[in-house]
Protein backbone atom coordinates (compact mmCIF):
# COMPACT_ATOMS: atom_id res chain seq x y z
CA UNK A 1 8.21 28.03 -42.73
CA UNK A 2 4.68 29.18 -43.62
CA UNK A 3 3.62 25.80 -42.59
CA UNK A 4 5.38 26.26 -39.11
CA UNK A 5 3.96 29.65 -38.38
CA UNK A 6 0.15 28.64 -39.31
CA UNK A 7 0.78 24.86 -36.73
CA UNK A 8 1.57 27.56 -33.97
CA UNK A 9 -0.08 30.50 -34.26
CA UNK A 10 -3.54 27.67 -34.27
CA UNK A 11 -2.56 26.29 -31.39
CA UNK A 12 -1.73 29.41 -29.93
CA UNK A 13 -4.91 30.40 -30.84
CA UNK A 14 -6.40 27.15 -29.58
CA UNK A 15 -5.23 28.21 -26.07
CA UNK A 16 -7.06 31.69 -25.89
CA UNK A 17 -9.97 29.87 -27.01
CA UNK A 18 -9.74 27.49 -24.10
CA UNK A 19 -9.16 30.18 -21.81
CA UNK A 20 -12.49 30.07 -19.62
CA UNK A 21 -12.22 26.08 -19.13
CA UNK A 22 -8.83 26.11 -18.11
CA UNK A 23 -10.01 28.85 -15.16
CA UNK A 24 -12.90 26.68 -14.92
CA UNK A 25 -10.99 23.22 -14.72
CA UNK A 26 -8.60 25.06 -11.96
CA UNK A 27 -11.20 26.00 -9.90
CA UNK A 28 -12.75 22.85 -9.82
CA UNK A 29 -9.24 21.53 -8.64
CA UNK A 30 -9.36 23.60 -6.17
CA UNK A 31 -12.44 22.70 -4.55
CA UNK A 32 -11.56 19.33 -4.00
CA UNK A 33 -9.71 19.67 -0.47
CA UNK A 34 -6.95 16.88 -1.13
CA UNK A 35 -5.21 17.90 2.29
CA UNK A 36 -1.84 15.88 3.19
CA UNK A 37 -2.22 15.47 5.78
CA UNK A 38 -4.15 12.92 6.07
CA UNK A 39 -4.67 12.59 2.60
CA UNK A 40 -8.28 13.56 1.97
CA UNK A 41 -10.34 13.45 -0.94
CA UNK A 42 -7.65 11.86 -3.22
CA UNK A 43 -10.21 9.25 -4.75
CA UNK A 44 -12.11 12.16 -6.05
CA UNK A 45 -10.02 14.62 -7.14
CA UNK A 46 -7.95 11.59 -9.74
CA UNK A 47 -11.41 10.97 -10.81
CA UNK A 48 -12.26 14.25 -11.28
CA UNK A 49 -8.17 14.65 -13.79
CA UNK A 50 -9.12 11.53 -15.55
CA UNK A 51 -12.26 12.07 -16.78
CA UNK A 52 -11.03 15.61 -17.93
CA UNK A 53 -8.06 14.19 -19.68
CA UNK A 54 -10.82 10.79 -21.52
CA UNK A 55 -12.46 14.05 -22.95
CA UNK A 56 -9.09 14.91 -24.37
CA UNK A 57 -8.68 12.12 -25.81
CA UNK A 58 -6.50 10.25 -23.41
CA UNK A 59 -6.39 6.32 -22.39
CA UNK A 60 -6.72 6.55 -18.96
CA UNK A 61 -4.93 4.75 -15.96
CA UNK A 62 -5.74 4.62 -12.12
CA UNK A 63 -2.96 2.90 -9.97
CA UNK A 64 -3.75 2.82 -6.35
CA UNK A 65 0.04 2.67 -4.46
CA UNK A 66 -0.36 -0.75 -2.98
CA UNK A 67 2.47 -2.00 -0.76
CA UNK A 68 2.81 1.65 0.53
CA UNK A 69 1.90 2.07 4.18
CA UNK A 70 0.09 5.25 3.39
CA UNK A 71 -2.42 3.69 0.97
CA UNK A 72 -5.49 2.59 3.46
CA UNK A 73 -8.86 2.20 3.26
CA UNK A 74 -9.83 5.62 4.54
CA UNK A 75 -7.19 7.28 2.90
CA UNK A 76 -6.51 5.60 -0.13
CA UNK A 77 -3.69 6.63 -2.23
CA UNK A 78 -4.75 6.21 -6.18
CA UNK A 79 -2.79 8.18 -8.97
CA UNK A 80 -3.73 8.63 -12.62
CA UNK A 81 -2.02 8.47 -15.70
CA UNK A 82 -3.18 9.37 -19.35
CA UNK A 83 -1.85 8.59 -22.20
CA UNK A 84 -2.18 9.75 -26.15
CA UNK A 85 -0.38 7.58 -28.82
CA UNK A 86 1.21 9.99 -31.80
CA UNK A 87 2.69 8.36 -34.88
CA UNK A 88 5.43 6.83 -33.04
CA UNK A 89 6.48 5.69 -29.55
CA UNK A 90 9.05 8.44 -29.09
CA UNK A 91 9.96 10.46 -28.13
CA UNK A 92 7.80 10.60 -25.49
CA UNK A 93 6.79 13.40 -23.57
CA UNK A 94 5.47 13.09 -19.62
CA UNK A 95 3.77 15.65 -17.83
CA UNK A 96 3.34 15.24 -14.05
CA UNK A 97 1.51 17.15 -11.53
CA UNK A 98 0.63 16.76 -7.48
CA UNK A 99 -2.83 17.09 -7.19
CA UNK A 100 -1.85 16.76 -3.01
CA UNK A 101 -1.99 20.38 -1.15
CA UNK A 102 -0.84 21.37 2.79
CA UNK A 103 -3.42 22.63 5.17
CA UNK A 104 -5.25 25.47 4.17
CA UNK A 105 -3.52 26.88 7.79
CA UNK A 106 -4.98 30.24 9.61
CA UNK A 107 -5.27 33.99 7.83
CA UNK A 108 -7.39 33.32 4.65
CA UNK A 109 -9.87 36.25 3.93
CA UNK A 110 -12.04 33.80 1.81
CA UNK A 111 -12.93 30.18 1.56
CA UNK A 112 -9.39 28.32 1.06
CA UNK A 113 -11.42 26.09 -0.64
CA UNK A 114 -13.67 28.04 -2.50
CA UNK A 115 -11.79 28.39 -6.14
CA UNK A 116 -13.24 31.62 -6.28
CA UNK A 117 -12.10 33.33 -9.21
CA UNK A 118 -11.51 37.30 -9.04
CA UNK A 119 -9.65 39.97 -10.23
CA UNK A 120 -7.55 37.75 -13.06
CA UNK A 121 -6.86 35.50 -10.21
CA UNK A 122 -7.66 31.81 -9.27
CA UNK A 123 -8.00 31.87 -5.36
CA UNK A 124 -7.65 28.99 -2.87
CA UNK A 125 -5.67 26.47 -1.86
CA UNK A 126 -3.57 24.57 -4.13
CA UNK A 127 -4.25 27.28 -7.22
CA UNK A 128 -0.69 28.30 -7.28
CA UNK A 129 1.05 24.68 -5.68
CA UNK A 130 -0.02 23.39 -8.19
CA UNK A 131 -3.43 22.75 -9.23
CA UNK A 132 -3.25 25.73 -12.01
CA UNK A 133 -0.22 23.24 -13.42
CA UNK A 134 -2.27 20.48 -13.98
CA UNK A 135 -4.71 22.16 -16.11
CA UNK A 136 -2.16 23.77 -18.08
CA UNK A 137 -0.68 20.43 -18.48
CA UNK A 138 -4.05 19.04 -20.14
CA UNK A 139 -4.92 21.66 -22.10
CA UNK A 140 -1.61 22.49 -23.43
CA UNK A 141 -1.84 18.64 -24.87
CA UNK A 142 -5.81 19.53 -25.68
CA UNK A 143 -4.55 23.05 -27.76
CA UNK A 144 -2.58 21.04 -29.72
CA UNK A 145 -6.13 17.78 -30.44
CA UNK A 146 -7.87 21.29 -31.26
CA UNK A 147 -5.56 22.84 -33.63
CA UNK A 148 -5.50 19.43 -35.32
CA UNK A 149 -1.76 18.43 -35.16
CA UNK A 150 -0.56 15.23 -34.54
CA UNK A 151 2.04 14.43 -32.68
CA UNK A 152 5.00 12.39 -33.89
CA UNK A 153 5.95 11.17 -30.47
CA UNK A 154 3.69 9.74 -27.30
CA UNK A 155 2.04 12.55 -24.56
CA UNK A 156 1.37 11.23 -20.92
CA UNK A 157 0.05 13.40 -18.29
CA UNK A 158 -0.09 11.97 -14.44
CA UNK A 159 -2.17 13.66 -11.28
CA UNK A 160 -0.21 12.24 -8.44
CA UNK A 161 -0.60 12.38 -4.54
CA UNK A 162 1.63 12.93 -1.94
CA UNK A 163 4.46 15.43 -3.44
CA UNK A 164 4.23 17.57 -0.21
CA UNK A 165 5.16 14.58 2.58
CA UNK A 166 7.93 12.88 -0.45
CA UNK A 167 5.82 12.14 -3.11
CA UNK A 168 6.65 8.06 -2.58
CA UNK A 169 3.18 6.98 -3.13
CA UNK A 170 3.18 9.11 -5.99
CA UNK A 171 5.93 9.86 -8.62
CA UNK A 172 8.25 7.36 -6.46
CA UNK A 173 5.25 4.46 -6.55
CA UNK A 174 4.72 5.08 -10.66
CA UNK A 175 8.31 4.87 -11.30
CA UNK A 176 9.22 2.11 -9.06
CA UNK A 177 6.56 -0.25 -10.59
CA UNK A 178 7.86 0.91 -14.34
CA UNK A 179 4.51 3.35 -14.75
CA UNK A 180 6.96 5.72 -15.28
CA UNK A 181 10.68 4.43 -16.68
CA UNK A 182 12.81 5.76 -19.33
CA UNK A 183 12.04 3.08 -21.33
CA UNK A 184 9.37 4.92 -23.19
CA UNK A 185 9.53 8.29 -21.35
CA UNK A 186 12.33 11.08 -23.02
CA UNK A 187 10.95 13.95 -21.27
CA UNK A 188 9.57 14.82 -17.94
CA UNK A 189 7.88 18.33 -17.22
CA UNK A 190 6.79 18.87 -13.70
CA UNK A 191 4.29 21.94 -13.96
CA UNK A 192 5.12 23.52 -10.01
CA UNK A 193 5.10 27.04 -9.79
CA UNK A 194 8.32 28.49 -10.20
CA UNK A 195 7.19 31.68 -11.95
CA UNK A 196 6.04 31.71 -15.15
CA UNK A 197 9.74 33.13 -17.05
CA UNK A 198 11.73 30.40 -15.28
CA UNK A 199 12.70 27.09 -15.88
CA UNK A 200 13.87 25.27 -12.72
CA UNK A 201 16.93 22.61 -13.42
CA UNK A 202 16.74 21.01 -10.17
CA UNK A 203 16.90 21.49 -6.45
CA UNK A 204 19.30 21.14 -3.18
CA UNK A 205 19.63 17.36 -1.52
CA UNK A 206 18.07 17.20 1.72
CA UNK A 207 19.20 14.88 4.57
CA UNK A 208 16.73 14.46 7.79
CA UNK A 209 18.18 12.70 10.86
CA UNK A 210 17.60 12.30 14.38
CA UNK A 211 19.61 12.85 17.32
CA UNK A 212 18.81 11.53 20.46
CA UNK A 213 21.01 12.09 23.60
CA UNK A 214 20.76 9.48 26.76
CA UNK A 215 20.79 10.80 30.01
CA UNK A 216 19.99 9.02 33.80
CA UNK A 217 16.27 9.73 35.17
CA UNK A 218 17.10 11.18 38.79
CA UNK A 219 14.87 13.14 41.30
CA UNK A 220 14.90 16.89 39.91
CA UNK A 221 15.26 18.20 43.15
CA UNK A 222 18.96 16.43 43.44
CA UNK A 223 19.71 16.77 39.58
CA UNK A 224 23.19 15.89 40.56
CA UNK A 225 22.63 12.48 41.24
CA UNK A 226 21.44 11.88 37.35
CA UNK A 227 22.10 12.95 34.33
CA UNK A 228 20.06 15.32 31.57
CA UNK A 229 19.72 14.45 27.81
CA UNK A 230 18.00 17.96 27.87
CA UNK A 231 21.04 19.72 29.09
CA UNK A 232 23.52 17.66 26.76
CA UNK A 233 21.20 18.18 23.87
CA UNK A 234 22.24 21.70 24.42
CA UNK A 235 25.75 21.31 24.60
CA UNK A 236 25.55 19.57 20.94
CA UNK A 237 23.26 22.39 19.74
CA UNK A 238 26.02 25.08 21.08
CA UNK A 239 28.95 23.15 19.06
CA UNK A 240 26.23 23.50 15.96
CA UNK A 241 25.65 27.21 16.29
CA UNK A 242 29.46 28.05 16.90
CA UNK A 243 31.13 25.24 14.97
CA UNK A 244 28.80 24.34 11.96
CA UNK A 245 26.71 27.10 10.89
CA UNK A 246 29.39 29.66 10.09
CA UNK A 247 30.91 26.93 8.17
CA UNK A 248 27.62 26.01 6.17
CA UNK A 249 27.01 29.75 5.38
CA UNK A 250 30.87 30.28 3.93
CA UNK A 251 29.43 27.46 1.39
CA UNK A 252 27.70 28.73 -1.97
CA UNK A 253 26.71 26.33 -4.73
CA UNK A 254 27.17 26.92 -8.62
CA UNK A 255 23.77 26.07 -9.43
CA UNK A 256 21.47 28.40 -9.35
CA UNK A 257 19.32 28.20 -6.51
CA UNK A 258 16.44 30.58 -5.70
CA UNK A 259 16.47 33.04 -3.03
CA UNK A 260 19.96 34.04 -2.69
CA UNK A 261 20.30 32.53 0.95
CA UNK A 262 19.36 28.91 -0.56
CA UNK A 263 22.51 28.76 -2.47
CA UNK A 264 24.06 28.49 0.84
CA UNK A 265 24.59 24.98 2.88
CA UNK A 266 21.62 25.40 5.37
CA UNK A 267 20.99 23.52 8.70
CA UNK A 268 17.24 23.73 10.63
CA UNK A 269 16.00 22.06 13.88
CA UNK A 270 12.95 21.28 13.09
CA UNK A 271 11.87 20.18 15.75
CA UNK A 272 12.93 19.16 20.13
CA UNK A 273 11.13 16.59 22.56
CA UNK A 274 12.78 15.60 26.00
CA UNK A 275 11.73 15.16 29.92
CA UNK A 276 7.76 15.94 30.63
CA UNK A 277 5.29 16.90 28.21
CA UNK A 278 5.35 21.18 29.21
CA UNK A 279 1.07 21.02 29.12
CA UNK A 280 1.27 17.69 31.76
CA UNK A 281 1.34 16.85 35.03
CA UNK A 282 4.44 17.55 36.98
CA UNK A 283 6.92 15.15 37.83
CA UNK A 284 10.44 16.15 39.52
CA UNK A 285 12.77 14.14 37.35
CA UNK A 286 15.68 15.10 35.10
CA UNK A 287 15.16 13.99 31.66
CA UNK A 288 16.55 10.75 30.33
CA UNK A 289 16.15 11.22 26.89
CA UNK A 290 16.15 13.90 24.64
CA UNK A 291 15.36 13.78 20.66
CA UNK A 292 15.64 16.68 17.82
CA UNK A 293 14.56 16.23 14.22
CA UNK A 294 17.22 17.99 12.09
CA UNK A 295 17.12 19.34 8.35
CA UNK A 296 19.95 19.52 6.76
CA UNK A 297 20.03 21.22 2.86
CA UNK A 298 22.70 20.23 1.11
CA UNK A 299 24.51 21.37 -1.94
CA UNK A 300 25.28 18.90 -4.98
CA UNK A 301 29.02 20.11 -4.40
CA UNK A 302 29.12 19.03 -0.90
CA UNK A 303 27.48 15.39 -1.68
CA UNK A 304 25.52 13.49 0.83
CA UNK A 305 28.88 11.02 2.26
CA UNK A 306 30.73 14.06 2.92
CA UNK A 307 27.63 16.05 4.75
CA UNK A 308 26.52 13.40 7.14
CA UNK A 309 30.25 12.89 7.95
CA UNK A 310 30.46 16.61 9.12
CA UNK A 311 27.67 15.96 11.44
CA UNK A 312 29.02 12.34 12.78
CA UNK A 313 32.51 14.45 13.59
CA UNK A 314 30.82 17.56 15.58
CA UNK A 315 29.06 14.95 17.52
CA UNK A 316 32.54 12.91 18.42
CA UNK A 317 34.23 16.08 19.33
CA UNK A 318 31.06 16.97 21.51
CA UNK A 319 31.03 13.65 23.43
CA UNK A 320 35.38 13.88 23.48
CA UNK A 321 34.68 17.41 25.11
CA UNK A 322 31.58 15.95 27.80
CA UNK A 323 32.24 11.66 28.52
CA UNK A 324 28.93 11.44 29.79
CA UNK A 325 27.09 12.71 26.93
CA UNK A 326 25.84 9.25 24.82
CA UNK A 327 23.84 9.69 21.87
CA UNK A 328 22.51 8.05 18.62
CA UNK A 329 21.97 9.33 15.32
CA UNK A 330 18.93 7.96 12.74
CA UNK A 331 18.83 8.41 9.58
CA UNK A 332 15.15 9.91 8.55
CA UNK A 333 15.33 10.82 4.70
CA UNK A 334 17.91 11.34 1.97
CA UNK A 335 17.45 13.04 -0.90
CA UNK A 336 20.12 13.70 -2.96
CA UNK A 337 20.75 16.40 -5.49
CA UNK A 338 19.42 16.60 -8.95
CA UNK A 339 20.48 19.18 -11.89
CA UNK A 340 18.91 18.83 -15.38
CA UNK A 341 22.11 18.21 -18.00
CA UNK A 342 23.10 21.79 -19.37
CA UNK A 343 22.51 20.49 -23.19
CA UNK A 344 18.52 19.09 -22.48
CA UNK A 345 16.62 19.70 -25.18
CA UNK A 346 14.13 20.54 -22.48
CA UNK A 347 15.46 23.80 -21.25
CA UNK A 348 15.92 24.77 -25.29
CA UNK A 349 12.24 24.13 -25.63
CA UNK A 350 11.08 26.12 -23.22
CA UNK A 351 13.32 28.55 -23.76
CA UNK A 352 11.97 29.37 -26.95
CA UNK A 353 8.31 28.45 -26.10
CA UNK A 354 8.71 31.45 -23.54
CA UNK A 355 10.86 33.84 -25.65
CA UNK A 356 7.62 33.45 -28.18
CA UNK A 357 5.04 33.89 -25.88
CA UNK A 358 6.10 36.62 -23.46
CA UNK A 359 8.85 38.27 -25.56
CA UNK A 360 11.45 37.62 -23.12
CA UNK A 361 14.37 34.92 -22.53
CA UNK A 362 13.46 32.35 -19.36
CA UNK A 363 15.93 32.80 -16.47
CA UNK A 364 17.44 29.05 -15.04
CA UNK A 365 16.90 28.82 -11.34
CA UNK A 366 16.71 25.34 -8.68
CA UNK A 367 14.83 24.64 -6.23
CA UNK A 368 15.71 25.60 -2.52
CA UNK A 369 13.58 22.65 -1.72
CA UNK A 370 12.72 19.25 -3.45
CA UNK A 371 9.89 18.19 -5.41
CA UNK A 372 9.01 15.10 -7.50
CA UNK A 373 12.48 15.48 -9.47
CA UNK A 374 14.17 13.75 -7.49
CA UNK A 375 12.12 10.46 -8.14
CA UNK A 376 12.20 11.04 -12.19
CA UNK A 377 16.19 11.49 -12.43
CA UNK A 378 17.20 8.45 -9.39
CA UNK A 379 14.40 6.16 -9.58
CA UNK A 380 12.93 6.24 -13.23
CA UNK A 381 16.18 6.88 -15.04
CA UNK A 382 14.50 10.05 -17.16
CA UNK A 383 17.61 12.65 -16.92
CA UNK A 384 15.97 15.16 -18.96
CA UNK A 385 13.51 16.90 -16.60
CA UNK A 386 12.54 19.94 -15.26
CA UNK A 387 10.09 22.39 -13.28
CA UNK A 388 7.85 24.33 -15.84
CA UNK A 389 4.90 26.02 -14.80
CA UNK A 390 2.28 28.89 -14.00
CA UNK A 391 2.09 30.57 -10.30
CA UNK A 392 4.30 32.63 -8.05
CA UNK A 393 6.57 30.43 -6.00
CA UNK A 394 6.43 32.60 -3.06
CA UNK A 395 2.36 32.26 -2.47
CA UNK A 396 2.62 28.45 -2.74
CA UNK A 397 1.49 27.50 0.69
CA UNK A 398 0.51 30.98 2.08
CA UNK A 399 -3.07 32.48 2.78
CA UNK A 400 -5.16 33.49 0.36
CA UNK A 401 -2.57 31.77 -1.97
CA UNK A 402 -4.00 32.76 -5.88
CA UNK A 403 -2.51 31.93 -9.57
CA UNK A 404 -3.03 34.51 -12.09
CA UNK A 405 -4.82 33.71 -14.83
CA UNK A 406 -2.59 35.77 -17.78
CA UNK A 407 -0.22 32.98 -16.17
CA UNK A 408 -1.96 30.55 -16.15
CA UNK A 409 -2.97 31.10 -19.84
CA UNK A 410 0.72 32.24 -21.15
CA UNK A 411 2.11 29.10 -19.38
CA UNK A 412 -0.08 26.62 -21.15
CA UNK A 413 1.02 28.10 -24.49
CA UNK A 414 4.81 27.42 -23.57
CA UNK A 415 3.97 23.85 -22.35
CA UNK A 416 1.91 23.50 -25.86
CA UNK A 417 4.62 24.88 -27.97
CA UNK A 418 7.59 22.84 -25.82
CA UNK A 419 5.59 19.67 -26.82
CA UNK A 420 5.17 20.47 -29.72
CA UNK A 421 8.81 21.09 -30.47
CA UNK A 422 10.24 17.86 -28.13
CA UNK A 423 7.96 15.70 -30.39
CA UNK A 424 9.69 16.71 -33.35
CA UNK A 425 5.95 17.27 -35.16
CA UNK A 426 6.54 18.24 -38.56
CA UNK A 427 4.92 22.13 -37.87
């Protein structure tokens, strides 16, 4: 036990020594504007993680997603990977972090891309979603090279692109060509910022579609003699505000997902196109064709078969109800729902890692939306993985969105001591 104590308490200690680079190493993050989209300034920025992790000792690994139609000369898609051999193969432990970011949008009082560091926080943006993860990724791995442990099992760490438009040139590209595969990965940790006390389990399924009603063009000043996609797009979206959305907000899922309205069924239109552009020319004709983009959030009770046959039925009854309303439905994206088993030795270690660190148990939550989870659990086979990391869920993607750095600090020393323990070192 004496032996235990003095392994943690030095890497512990290795982590308050570290303190100013990890800032330093976030804020350099940061200033790389790796905006999706387009997809800027990826090149640079998994430069920029891999030499960081070669001077922790890592092997490093660029993989550019070829086949993937969003990997192009002027925005080239290229991932990194490092890797640190322990005693032994396994377990092995993978960290994984987005290194993509949304616009910096309107509102910001300072440069979004600045990385200006005030006031115990890490400004810009990307700090909290989830640049500030990354670094505490590599120097939770570096504590433990400091305090001069080694590891039993294997430690990778991976910057990847494209988490906030589906992540498949990223996590989905690694895992799909075997970069990432539970054959020689136990563990998965991805660093997003779910609040630095929490430990998120998994997240709601998601399914996009299309609808597209089919009207007849006609004159607009005799709208009678054609037919309007516009107007029957209505009637659909009526039968969904009176039919479906009381019935989506009765539902409530077991799992616990984070805010409170989340663990409800949830339906959006995201989005409407039919007729004339509004900002065109005029022309006097009643719309043939109408399109709306649809999310749908789905709970892993309801199941994806079940939730796009609740939609296919509302639209029968619609067309029953109107026999001149014709329409097609597209699927967009499917995701479905993931949940980390209760008995992972994952949520144990960071349980304790956080009980030790700030003197207070984690709380389990999911995610209301998805992140690169989904491509661990159904596409590299790795059950055991969760959402573990520094920053305030609620800035992610806001102005003047900031990480603070007692956060950023106390996470790394959770992630250090969760390796440590899921690596079964001898400490």
């Amino acid at each position: 036990m004496p032996a235990a104590r003095s392994a943690i308490d030095r890497v512990l200690a290795a982590v308050d020594s570290a303190a100013a680079e990890i800032v330093e190493f976030t804020s350099a993050l940061v200033r790389v504007p790796t905006v999706n989209p387009p997809g800027e300034a990826y090149e640079e920025c998994a430069r920029l993680i891999g030499a960081r992790l070669a001077d922790c000792a890592f092997d490093v690994e660029y993989h550019a997603a070829e086949g993937r139609p969003e990997h192009t000369t002027i925005h080239p898609r290229l991932n990194v990977v490092g890797h640190r051999r322990g005693r032994r193969p396994r377990p092995g432990v993978h960290l994984n972090g987005h290194f993509d970011v949304v616009p910096a949008g309107a509102g910001w009082t300072m440069d979004p891309f600045g990385g200006i560091v005030r006031d115990g926080r890490v400004y810009g943006r990307g700090a909290c979603d989830m640049k500030a993860g990354i670094a505490a990724a590599i120097y939770a791995a570096e504590a433990i090279r400091r305090a001069g442990i080694d590891l039993n099992g294997s430690l990778e760490i991976s910057g990847t692109v494209d988490e906030e438009s589906g992540g498949f040139a990223g996590v989905a590209w690694l895992a799909e060509r075997g970069h990432l595969t539970s054959n020689r990965t136990d563990y998965v940790i991805i660093p997003e910022p779910l609040n630095v006390d929490r430990i998120c389990i998994g997240h709601r399924g998601v399914y996009w579609f299309e609808l597209t009603t089919h009207g007849r063009i006609g004159h607009g000043s005799m709208p009678f003699l054609g037919v309007s996609a516009i107007e029957h797009m209505s009637l659909v979206l009526e039968r969904v505000r009176r039919e479906l959305m009381p019935v989506l907000a009765s539902r409530t899922t077991a799992v616990p997902v984070v805010p409170e309205g989340a663990r409800h069924a949830t339906l959006n239109i995201n989005g409407i196109s039919g007729g004339q552009p509004v900002d065109g020319i005029q022309t006097p004709c009643v719309a043939d064709l109408c399109r709306a983009v649809f999310d749908r959030r789905f709970l892993l009770e309801e199941g994806f078969e079940a939730t796009k046959a609740e939609i296919e039925h509302l639209l029968e009854r619609a067309a029953a109800g109107t026999p001149s309303l014709r329409y097609s439905l597209r699927d967009l994206m499917v995701v479905h729902p993931t949940r980390t088993p209760d008995d992972s030795p994952l949520i144990g270690a960071l349980d304790r890692g956080i009980r030790r660190v700030l003197d207070r148990p984690a709380t389990q939550v999911a995610s209301p939306g998805t992140y690169d989870h989904k491509h661990v659990d159904r596409i590299a086979g790795i059950p055991h993985c969760v959402a573990y990391g520094p920053g305030i869920l609620d800035l992610a993607h806001q102005p003047d969105e900031w990480c603070g750095i007692d956060d950023l600090v106390n996470s790394t020393k959770v992630l250090a001591l969760s390796i440590l323990e899921l690596t079964m070192t001898d400490v």
